[in-house]
N, C-alpha and C. Protein backbone atom coordinates (compact mmCIF):
# COMPACT_ATOMS: atom_id res chain seq x y z
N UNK A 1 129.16 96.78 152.34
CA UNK A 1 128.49 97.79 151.53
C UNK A 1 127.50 98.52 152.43
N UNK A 2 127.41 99.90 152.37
CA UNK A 2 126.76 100.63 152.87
C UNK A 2 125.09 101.00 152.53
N UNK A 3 124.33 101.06 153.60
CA UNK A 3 123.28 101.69 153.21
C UNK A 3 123.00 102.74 151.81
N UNK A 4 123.71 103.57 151.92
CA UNK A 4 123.76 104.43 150.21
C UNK A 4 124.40 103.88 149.50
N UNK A 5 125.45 102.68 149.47
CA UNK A 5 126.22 102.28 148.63
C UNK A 5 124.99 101.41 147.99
N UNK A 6 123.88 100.34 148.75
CA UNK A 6 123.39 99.88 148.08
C UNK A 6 121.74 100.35 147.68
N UNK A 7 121.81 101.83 148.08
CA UNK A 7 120.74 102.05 147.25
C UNK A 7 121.24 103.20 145.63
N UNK A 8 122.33 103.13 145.99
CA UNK A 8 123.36 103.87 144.96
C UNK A 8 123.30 102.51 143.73
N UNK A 9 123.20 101.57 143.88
CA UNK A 9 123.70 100.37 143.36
C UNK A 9 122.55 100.04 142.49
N UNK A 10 120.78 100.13 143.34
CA UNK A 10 119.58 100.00 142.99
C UNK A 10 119.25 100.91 142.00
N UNK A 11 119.42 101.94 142.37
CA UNK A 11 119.18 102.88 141.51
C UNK A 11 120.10 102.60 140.15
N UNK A 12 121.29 102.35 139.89
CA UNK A 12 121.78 101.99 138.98
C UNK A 12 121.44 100.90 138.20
N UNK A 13 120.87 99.84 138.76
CA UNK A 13 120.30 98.83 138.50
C UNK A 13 118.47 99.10 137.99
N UNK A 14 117.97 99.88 138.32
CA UNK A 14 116.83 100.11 138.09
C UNK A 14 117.03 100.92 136.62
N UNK A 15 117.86 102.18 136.55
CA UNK A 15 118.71 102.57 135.04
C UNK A 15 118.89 101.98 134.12
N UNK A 16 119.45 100.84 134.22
CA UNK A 16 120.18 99.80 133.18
C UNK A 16 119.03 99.30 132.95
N UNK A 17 117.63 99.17 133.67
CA UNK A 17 116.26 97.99 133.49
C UNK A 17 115.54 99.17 132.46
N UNK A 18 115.92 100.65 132.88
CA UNK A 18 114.91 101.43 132.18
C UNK A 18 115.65 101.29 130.39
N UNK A 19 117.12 101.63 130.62
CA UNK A 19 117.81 101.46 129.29
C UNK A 19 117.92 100.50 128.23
N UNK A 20 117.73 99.11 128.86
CA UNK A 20 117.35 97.70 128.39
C UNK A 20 115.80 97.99 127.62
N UNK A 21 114.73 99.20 129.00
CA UNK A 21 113.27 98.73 127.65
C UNK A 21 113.60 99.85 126.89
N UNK A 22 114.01 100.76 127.09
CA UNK A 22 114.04 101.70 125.90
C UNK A 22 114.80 101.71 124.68
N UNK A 23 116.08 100.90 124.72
CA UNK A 23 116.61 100.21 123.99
C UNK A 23 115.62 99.30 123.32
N UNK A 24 115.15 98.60 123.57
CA UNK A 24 114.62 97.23 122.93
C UNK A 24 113.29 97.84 122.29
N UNK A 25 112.43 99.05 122.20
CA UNK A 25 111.83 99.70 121.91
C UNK A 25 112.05 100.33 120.65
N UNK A 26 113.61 100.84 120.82
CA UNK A 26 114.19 101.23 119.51
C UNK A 26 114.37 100.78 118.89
N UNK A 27 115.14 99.14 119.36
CA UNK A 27 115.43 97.88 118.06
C UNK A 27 114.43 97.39 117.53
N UNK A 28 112.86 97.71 117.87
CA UNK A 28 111.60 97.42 116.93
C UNK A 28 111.51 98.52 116.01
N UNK A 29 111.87 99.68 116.54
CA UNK A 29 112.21 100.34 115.34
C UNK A 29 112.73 100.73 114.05
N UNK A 30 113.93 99.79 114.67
CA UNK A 30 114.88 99.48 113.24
C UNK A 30 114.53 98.46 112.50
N UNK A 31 113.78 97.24 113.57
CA UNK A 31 113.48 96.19 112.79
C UNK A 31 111.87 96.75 111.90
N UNK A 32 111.50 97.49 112.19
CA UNK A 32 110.51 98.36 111.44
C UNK A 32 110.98 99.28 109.91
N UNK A 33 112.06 99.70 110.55
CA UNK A 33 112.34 100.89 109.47
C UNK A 33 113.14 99.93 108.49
N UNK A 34 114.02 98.94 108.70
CA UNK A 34 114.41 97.95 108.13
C UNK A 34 113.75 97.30 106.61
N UNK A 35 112.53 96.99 107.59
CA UNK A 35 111.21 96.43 106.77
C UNK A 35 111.17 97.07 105.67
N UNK A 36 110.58 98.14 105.71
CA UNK A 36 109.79 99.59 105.08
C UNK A 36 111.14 99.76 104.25
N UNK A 37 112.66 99.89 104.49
CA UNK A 37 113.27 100.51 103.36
C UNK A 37 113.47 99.01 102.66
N UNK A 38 113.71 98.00 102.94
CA UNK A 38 114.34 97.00 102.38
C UNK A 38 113.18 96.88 100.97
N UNK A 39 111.60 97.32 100.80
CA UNK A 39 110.82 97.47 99.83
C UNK A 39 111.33 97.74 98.41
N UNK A 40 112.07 99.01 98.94
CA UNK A 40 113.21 99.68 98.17
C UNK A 40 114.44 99.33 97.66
N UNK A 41 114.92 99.21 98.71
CA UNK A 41 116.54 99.35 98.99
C UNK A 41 117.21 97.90 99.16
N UNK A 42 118.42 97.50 98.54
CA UNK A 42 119.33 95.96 99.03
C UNK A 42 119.37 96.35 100.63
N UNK A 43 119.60 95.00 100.94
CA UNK A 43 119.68 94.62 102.48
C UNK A 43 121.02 95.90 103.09
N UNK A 44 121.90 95.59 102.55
CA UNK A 44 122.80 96.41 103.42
C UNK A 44 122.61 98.22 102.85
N UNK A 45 122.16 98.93 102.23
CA UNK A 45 121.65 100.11 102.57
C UNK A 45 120.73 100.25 103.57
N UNK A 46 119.77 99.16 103.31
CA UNK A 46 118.30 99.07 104.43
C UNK A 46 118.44 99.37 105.25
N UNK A 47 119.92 98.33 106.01
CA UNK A 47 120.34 98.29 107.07
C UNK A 47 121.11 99.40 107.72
N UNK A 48 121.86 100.02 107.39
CA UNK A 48 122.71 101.15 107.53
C UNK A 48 121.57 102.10 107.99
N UNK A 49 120.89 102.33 107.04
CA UNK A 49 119.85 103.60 107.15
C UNK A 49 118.89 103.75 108.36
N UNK A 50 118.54 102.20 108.26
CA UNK A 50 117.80 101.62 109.36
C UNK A 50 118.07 101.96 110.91
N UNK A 51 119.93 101.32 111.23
CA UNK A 51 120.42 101.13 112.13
C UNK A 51 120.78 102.56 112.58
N UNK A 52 121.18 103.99 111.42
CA UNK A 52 121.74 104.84 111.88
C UNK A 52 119.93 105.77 112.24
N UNK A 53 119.19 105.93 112.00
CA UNK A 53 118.18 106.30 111.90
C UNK A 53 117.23 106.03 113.75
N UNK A 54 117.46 104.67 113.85
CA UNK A 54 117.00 104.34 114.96
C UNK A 54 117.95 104.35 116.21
N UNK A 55 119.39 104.54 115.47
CA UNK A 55 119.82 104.88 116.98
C UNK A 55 120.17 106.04 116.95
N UNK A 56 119.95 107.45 116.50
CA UNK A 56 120.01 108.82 116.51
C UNK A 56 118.71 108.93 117.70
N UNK A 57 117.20 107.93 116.91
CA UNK A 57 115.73 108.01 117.73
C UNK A 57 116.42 107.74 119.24
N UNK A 58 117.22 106.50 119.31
CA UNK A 58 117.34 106.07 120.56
C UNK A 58 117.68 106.62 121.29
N UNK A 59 119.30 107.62 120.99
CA UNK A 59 119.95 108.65 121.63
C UNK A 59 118.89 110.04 122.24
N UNK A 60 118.47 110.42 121.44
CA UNK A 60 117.24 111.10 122.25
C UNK A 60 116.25 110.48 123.34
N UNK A 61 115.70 109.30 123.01
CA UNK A 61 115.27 108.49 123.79
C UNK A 61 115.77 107.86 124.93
N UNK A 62 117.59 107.71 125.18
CA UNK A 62 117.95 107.81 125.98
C UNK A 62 118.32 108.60 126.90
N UNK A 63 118.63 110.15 126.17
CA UNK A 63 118.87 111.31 126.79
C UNK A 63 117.42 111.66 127.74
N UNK A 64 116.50 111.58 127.84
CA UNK A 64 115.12 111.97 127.80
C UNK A 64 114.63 110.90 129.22
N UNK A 65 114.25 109.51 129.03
CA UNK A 65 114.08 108.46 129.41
C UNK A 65 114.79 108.32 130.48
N UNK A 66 115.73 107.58 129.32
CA UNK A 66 116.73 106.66 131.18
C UNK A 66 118.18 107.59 131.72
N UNK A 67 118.05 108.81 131.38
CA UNK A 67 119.15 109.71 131.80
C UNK A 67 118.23 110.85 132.52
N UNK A 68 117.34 111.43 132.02
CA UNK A 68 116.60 112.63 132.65
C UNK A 68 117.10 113.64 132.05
N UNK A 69 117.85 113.67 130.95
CA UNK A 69 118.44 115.13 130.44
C UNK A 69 117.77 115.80 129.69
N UNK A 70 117.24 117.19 129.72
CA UNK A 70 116.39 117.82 129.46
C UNK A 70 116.83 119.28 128.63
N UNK A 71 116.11 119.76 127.51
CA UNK A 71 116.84 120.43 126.96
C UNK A 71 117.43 120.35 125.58
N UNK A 72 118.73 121.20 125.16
CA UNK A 72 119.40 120.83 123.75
C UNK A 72 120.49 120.94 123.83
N UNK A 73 121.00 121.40 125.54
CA UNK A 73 122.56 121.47 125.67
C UNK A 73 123.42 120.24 125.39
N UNK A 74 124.35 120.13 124.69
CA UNK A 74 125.27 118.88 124.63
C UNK A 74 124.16 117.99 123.82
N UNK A 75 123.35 118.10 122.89
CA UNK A 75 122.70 117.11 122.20
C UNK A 75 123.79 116.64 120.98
N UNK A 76 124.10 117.47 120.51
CA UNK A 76 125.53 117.10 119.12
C UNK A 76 126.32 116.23 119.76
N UNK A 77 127.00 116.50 120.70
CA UNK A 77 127.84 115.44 121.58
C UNK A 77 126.50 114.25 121.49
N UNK A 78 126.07 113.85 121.99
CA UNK A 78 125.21 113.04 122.04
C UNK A 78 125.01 112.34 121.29
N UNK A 79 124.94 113.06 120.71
CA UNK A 79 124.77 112.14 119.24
C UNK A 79 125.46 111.56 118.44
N UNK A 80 126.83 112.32 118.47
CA UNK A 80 128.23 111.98 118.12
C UNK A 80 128.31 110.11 119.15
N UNK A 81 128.18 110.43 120.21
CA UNK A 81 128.38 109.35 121.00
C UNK A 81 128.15 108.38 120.59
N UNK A 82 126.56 108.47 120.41
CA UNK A 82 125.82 107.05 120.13
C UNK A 82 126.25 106.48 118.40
N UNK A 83 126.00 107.51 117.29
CA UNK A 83 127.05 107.44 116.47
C UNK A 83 128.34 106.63 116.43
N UNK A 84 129.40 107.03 117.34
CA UNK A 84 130.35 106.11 117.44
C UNK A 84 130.21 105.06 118.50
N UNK A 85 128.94 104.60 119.05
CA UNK A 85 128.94 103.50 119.72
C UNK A 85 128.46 102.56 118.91
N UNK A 86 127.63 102.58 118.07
CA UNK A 86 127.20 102.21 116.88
C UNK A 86 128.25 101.71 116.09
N UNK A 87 129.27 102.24 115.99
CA UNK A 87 130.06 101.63 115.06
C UNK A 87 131.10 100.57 115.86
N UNK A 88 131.11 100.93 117.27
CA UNK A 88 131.96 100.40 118.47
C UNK A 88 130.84 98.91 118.31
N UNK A 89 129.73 99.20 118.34
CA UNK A 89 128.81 97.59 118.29
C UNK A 89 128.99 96.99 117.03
N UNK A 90 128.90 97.69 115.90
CA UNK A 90 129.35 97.13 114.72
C UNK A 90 129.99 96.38 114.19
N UNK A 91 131.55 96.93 115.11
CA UNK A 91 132.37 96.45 114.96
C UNK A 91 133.10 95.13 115.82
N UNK A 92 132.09 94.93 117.12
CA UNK A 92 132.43 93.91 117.76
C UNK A 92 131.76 92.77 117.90
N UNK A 93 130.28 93.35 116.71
CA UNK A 93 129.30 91.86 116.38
C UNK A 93 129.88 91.56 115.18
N UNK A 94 130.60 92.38 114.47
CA UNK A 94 131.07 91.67 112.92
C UNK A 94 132.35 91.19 113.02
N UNK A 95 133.49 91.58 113.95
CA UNK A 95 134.22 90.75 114.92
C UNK A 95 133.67 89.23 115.39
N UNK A 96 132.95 89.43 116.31
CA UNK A 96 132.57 88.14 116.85
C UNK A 96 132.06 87.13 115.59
N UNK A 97 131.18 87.76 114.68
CA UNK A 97 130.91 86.15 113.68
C UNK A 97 131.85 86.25 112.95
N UNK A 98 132.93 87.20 113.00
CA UNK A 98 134.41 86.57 111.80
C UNK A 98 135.24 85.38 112.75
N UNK A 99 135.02 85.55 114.24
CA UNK A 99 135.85 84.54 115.15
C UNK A 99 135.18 83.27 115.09
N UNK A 100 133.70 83.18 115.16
CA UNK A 100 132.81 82.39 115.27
C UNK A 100 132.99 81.96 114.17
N UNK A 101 133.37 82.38 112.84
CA UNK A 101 133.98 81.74 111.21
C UNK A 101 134.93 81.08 111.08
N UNK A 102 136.15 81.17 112.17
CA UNK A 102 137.54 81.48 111.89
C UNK A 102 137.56 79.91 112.52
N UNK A 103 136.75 79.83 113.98
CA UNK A 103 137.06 78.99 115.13
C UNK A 103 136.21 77.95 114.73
N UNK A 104 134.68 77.89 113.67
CA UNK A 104 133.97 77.04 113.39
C UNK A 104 133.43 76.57 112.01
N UNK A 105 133.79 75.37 111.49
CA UNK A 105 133.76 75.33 110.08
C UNK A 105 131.90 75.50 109.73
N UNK A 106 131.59 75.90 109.00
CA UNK A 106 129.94 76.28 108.98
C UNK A 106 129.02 76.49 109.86
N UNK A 107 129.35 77.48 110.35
CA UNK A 107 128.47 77.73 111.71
C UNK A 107 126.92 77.79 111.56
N UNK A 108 126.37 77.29 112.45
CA UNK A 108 124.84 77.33 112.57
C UNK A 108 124.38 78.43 112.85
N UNK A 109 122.70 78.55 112.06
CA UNK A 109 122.33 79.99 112.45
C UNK A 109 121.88 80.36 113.75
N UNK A 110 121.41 79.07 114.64
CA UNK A 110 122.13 79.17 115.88
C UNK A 110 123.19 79.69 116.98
N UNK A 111 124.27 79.50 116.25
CA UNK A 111 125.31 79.31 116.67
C UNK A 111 125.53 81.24 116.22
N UNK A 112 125.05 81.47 115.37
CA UNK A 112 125.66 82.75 114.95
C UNK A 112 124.40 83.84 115.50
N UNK A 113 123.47 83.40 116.03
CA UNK A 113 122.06 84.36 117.12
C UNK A 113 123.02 84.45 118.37
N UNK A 114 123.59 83.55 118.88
CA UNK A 114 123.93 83.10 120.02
C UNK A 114 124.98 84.22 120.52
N UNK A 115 125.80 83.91 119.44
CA UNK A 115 127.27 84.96 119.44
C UNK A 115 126.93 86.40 119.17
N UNK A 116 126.08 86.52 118.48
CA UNK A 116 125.03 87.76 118.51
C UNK A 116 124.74 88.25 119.46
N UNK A 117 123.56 87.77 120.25
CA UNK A 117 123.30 87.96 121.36
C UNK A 117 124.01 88.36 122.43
N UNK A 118 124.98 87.17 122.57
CA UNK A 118 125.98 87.58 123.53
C UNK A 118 126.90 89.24 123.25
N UNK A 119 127.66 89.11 121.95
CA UNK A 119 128.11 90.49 121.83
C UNK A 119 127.26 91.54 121.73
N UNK A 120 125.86 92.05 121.64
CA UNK A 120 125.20 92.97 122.22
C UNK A 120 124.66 93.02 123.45
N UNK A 121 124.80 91.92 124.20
CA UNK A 121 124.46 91.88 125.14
C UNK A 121 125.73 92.78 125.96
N UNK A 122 126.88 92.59 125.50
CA UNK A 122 128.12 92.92 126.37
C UNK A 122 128.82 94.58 125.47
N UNK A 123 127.98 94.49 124.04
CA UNK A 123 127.99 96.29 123.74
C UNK A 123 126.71 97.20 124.26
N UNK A 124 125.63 96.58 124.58
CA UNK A 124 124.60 97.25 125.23
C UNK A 124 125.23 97.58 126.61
N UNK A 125 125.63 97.22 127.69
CA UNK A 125 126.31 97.41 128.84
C UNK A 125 127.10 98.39 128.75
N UNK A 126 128.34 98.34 127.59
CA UNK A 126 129.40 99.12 127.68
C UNK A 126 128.52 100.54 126.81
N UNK A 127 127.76 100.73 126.16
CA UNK A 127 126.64 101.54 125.77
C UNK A 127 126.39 102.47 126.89
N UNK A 128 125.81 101.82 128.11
CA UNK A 128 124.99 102.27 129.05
C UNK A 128 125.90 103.08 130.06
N UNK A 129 127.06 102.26 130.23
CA UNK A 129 127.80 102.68 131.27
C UNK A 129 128.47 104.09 130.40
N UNK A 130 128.90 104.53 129.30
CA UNK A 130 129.70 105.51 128.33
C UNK A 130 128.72 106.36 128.70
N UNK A 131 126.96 105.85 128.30
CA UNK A 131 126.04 107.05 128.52
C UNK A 131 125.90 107.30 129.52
N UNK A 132 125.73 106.47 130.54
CA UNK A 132 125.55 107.50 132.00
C UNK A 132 126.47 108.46 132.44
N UNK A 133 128.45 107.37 132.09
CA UNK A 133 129.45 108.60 131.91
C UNK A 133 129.25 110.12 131.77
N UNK A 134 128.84 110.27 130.38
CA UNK A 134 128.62 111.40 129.87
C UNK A 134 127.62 111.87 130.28
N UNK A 135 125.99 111.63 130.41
CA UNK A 135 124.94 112.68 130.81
C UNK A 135 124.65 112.66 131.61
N UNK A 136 125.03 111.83 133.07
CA UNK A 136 124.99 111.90 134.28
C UNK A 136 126.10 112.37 135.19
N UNK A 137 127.61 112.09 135.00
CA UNK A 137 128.47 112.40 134.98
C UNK A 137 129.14 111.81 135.80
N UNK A 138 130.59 111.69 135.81
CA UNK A 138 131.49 110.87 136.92
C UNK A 138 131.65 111.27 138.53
N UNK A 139 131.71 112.65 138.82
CA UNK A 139 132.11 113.10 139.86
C UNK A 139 130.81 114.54 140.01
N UNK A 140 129.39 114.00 140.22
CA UNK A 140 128.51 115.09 141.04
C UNK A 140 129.19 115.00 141.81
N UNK A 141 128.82 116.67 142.34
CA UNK A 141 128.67 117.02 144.16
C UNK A 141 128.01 116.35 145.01
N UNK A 142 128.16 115.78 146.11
CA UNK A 142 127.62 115.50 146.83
C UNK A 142 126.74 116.44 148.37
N UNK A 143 125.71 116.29 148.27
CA UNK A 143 125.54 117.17 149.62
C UNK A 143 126.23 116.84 150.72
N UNK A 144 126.09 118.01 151.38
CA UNK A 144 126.85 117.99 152.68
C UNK A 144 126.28 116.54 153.66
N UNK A 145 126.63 115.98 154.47
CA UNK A 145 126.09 115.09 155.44
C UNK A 145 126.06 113.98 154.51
N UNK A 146 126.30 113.54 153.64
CA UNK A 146 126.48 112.10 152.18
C UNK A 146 127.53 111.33 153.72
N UNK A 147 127.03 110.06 153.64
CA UNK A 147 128.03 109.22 154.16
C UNK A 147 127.97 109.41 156.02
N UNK A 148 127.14 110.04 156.01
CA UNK A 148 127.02 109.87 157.67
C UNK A 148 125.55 108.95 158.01
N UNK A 149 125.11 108.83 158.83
CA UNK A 149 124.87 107.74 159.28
C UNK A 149 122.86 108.63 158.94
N UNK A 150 122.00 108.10 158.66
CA UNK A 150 120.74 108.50 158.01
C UNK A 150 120.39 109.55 156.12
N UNK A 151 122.05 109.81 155.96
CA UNK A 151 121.75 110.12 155.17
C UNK A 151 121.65 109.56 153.49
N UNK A 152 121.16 110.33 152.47
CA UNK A 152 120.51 109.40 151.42
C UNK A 152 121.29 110.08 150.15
N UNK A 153 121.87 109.19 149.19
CA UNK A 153 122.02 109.50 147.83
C UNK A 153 120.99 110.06 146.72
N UNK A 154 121.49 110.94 146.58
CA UNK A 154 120.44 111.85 145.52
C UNK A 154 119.85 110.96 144.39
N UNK A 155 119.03 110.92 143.73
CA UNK A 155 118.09 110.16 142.87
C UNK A 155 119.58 110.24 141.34
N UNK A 156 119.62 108.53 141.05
CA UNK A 156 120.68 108.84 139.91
C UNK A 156 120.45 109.84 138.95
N UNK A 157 121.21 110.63 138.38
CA UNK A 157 121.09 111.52 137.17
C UNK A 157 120.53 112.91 137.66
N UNK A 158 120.13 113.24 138.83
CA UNK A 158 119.85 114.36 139.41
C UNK A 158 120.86 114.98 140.42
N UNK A 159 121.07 116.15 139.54
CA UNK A 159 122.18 116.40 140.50
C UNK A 159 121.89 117.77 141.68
N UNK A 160 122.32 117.33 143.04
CA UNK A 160 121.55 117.99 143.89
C UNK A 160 121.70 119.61 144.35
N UNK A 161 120.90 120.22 144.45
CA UNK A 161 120.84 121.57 144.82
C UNK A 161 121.43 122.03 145.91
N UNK A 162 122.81 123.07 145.96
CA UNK A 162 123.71 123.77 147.07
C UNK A 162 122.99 124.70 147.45
């Protein structure tokens, strides 16, 4: 691995650390807004409202934060995204405790944090990597001299000036 390969790597790694707190920032949010409607509302409206509410906040918060995207271009897309990642997590934590049902006769509430955990742990990732996809993008330009011997990879999500 190369000198830019592994500060290409850091920088990506430093991304995912910013997306992890800003994420986890938002999920106090929901566990906030949660609160406040459940006063009102049965658990699963609470929740819905809750969950779609705080990750619309997040999607801005990620666009902004741990992407650098600035502006209102492509915000609908954006939002669409996180929208259907939301339901992509939805659907693979309510997956996982139907397997965790299927594979274990009365599962512990243990046992069902655990499997939790783990499947957001592994839809937060696939989250991060879709969003950088999209608002950072697959194939920037590279400046001229990239890959010769002193030179440096542009700061992630900034794409560099011709």
């Amino acid at each position: 691995m190369g000198r830019v390969d592994v500060a290409r790597l850091k920088a990506i790694l430093v991304q995912l650390v910013v997306f992890a707190c800003v994420g986890g920032a938002f999920n106090v949010l929901y566990g906030l807004l949660y609160v406040l409607l459940r006063a009102e509302l049965s658990a699963q409206p609470a929740n819905a409202i809750a969950l779609v509410l705080s990750t619309i906040a997040g999607t801005f918060g990620h666009r902004r934060i741990t992407f650098g995207v600035r502006g209102t271009e492509r915000t609908a897309t954006h939002q669409a995204l996180g929208l259907a990642l939301l339901g992509f997590s939805l659907a693979v934590t309510a997956g996982s405790l139907w397997l965790l049902g299927a594979l274990v006769d009365a599962p512990s509430r243990t046992q069902e944090v655990a499997v939790l955990i783990a499947a957001n742990l592994g839809t937060g990732l696939v989250r991060f990597f879709v969003f950088r996809v999209v608002m950072v993008g697959r194939n920037r330009r590279r400046p001229q001299g990239l890959g010769s011997p002193g030179a440096s990879e542009p700061p992630v999500g900034i794409e560099p000036t011709t």
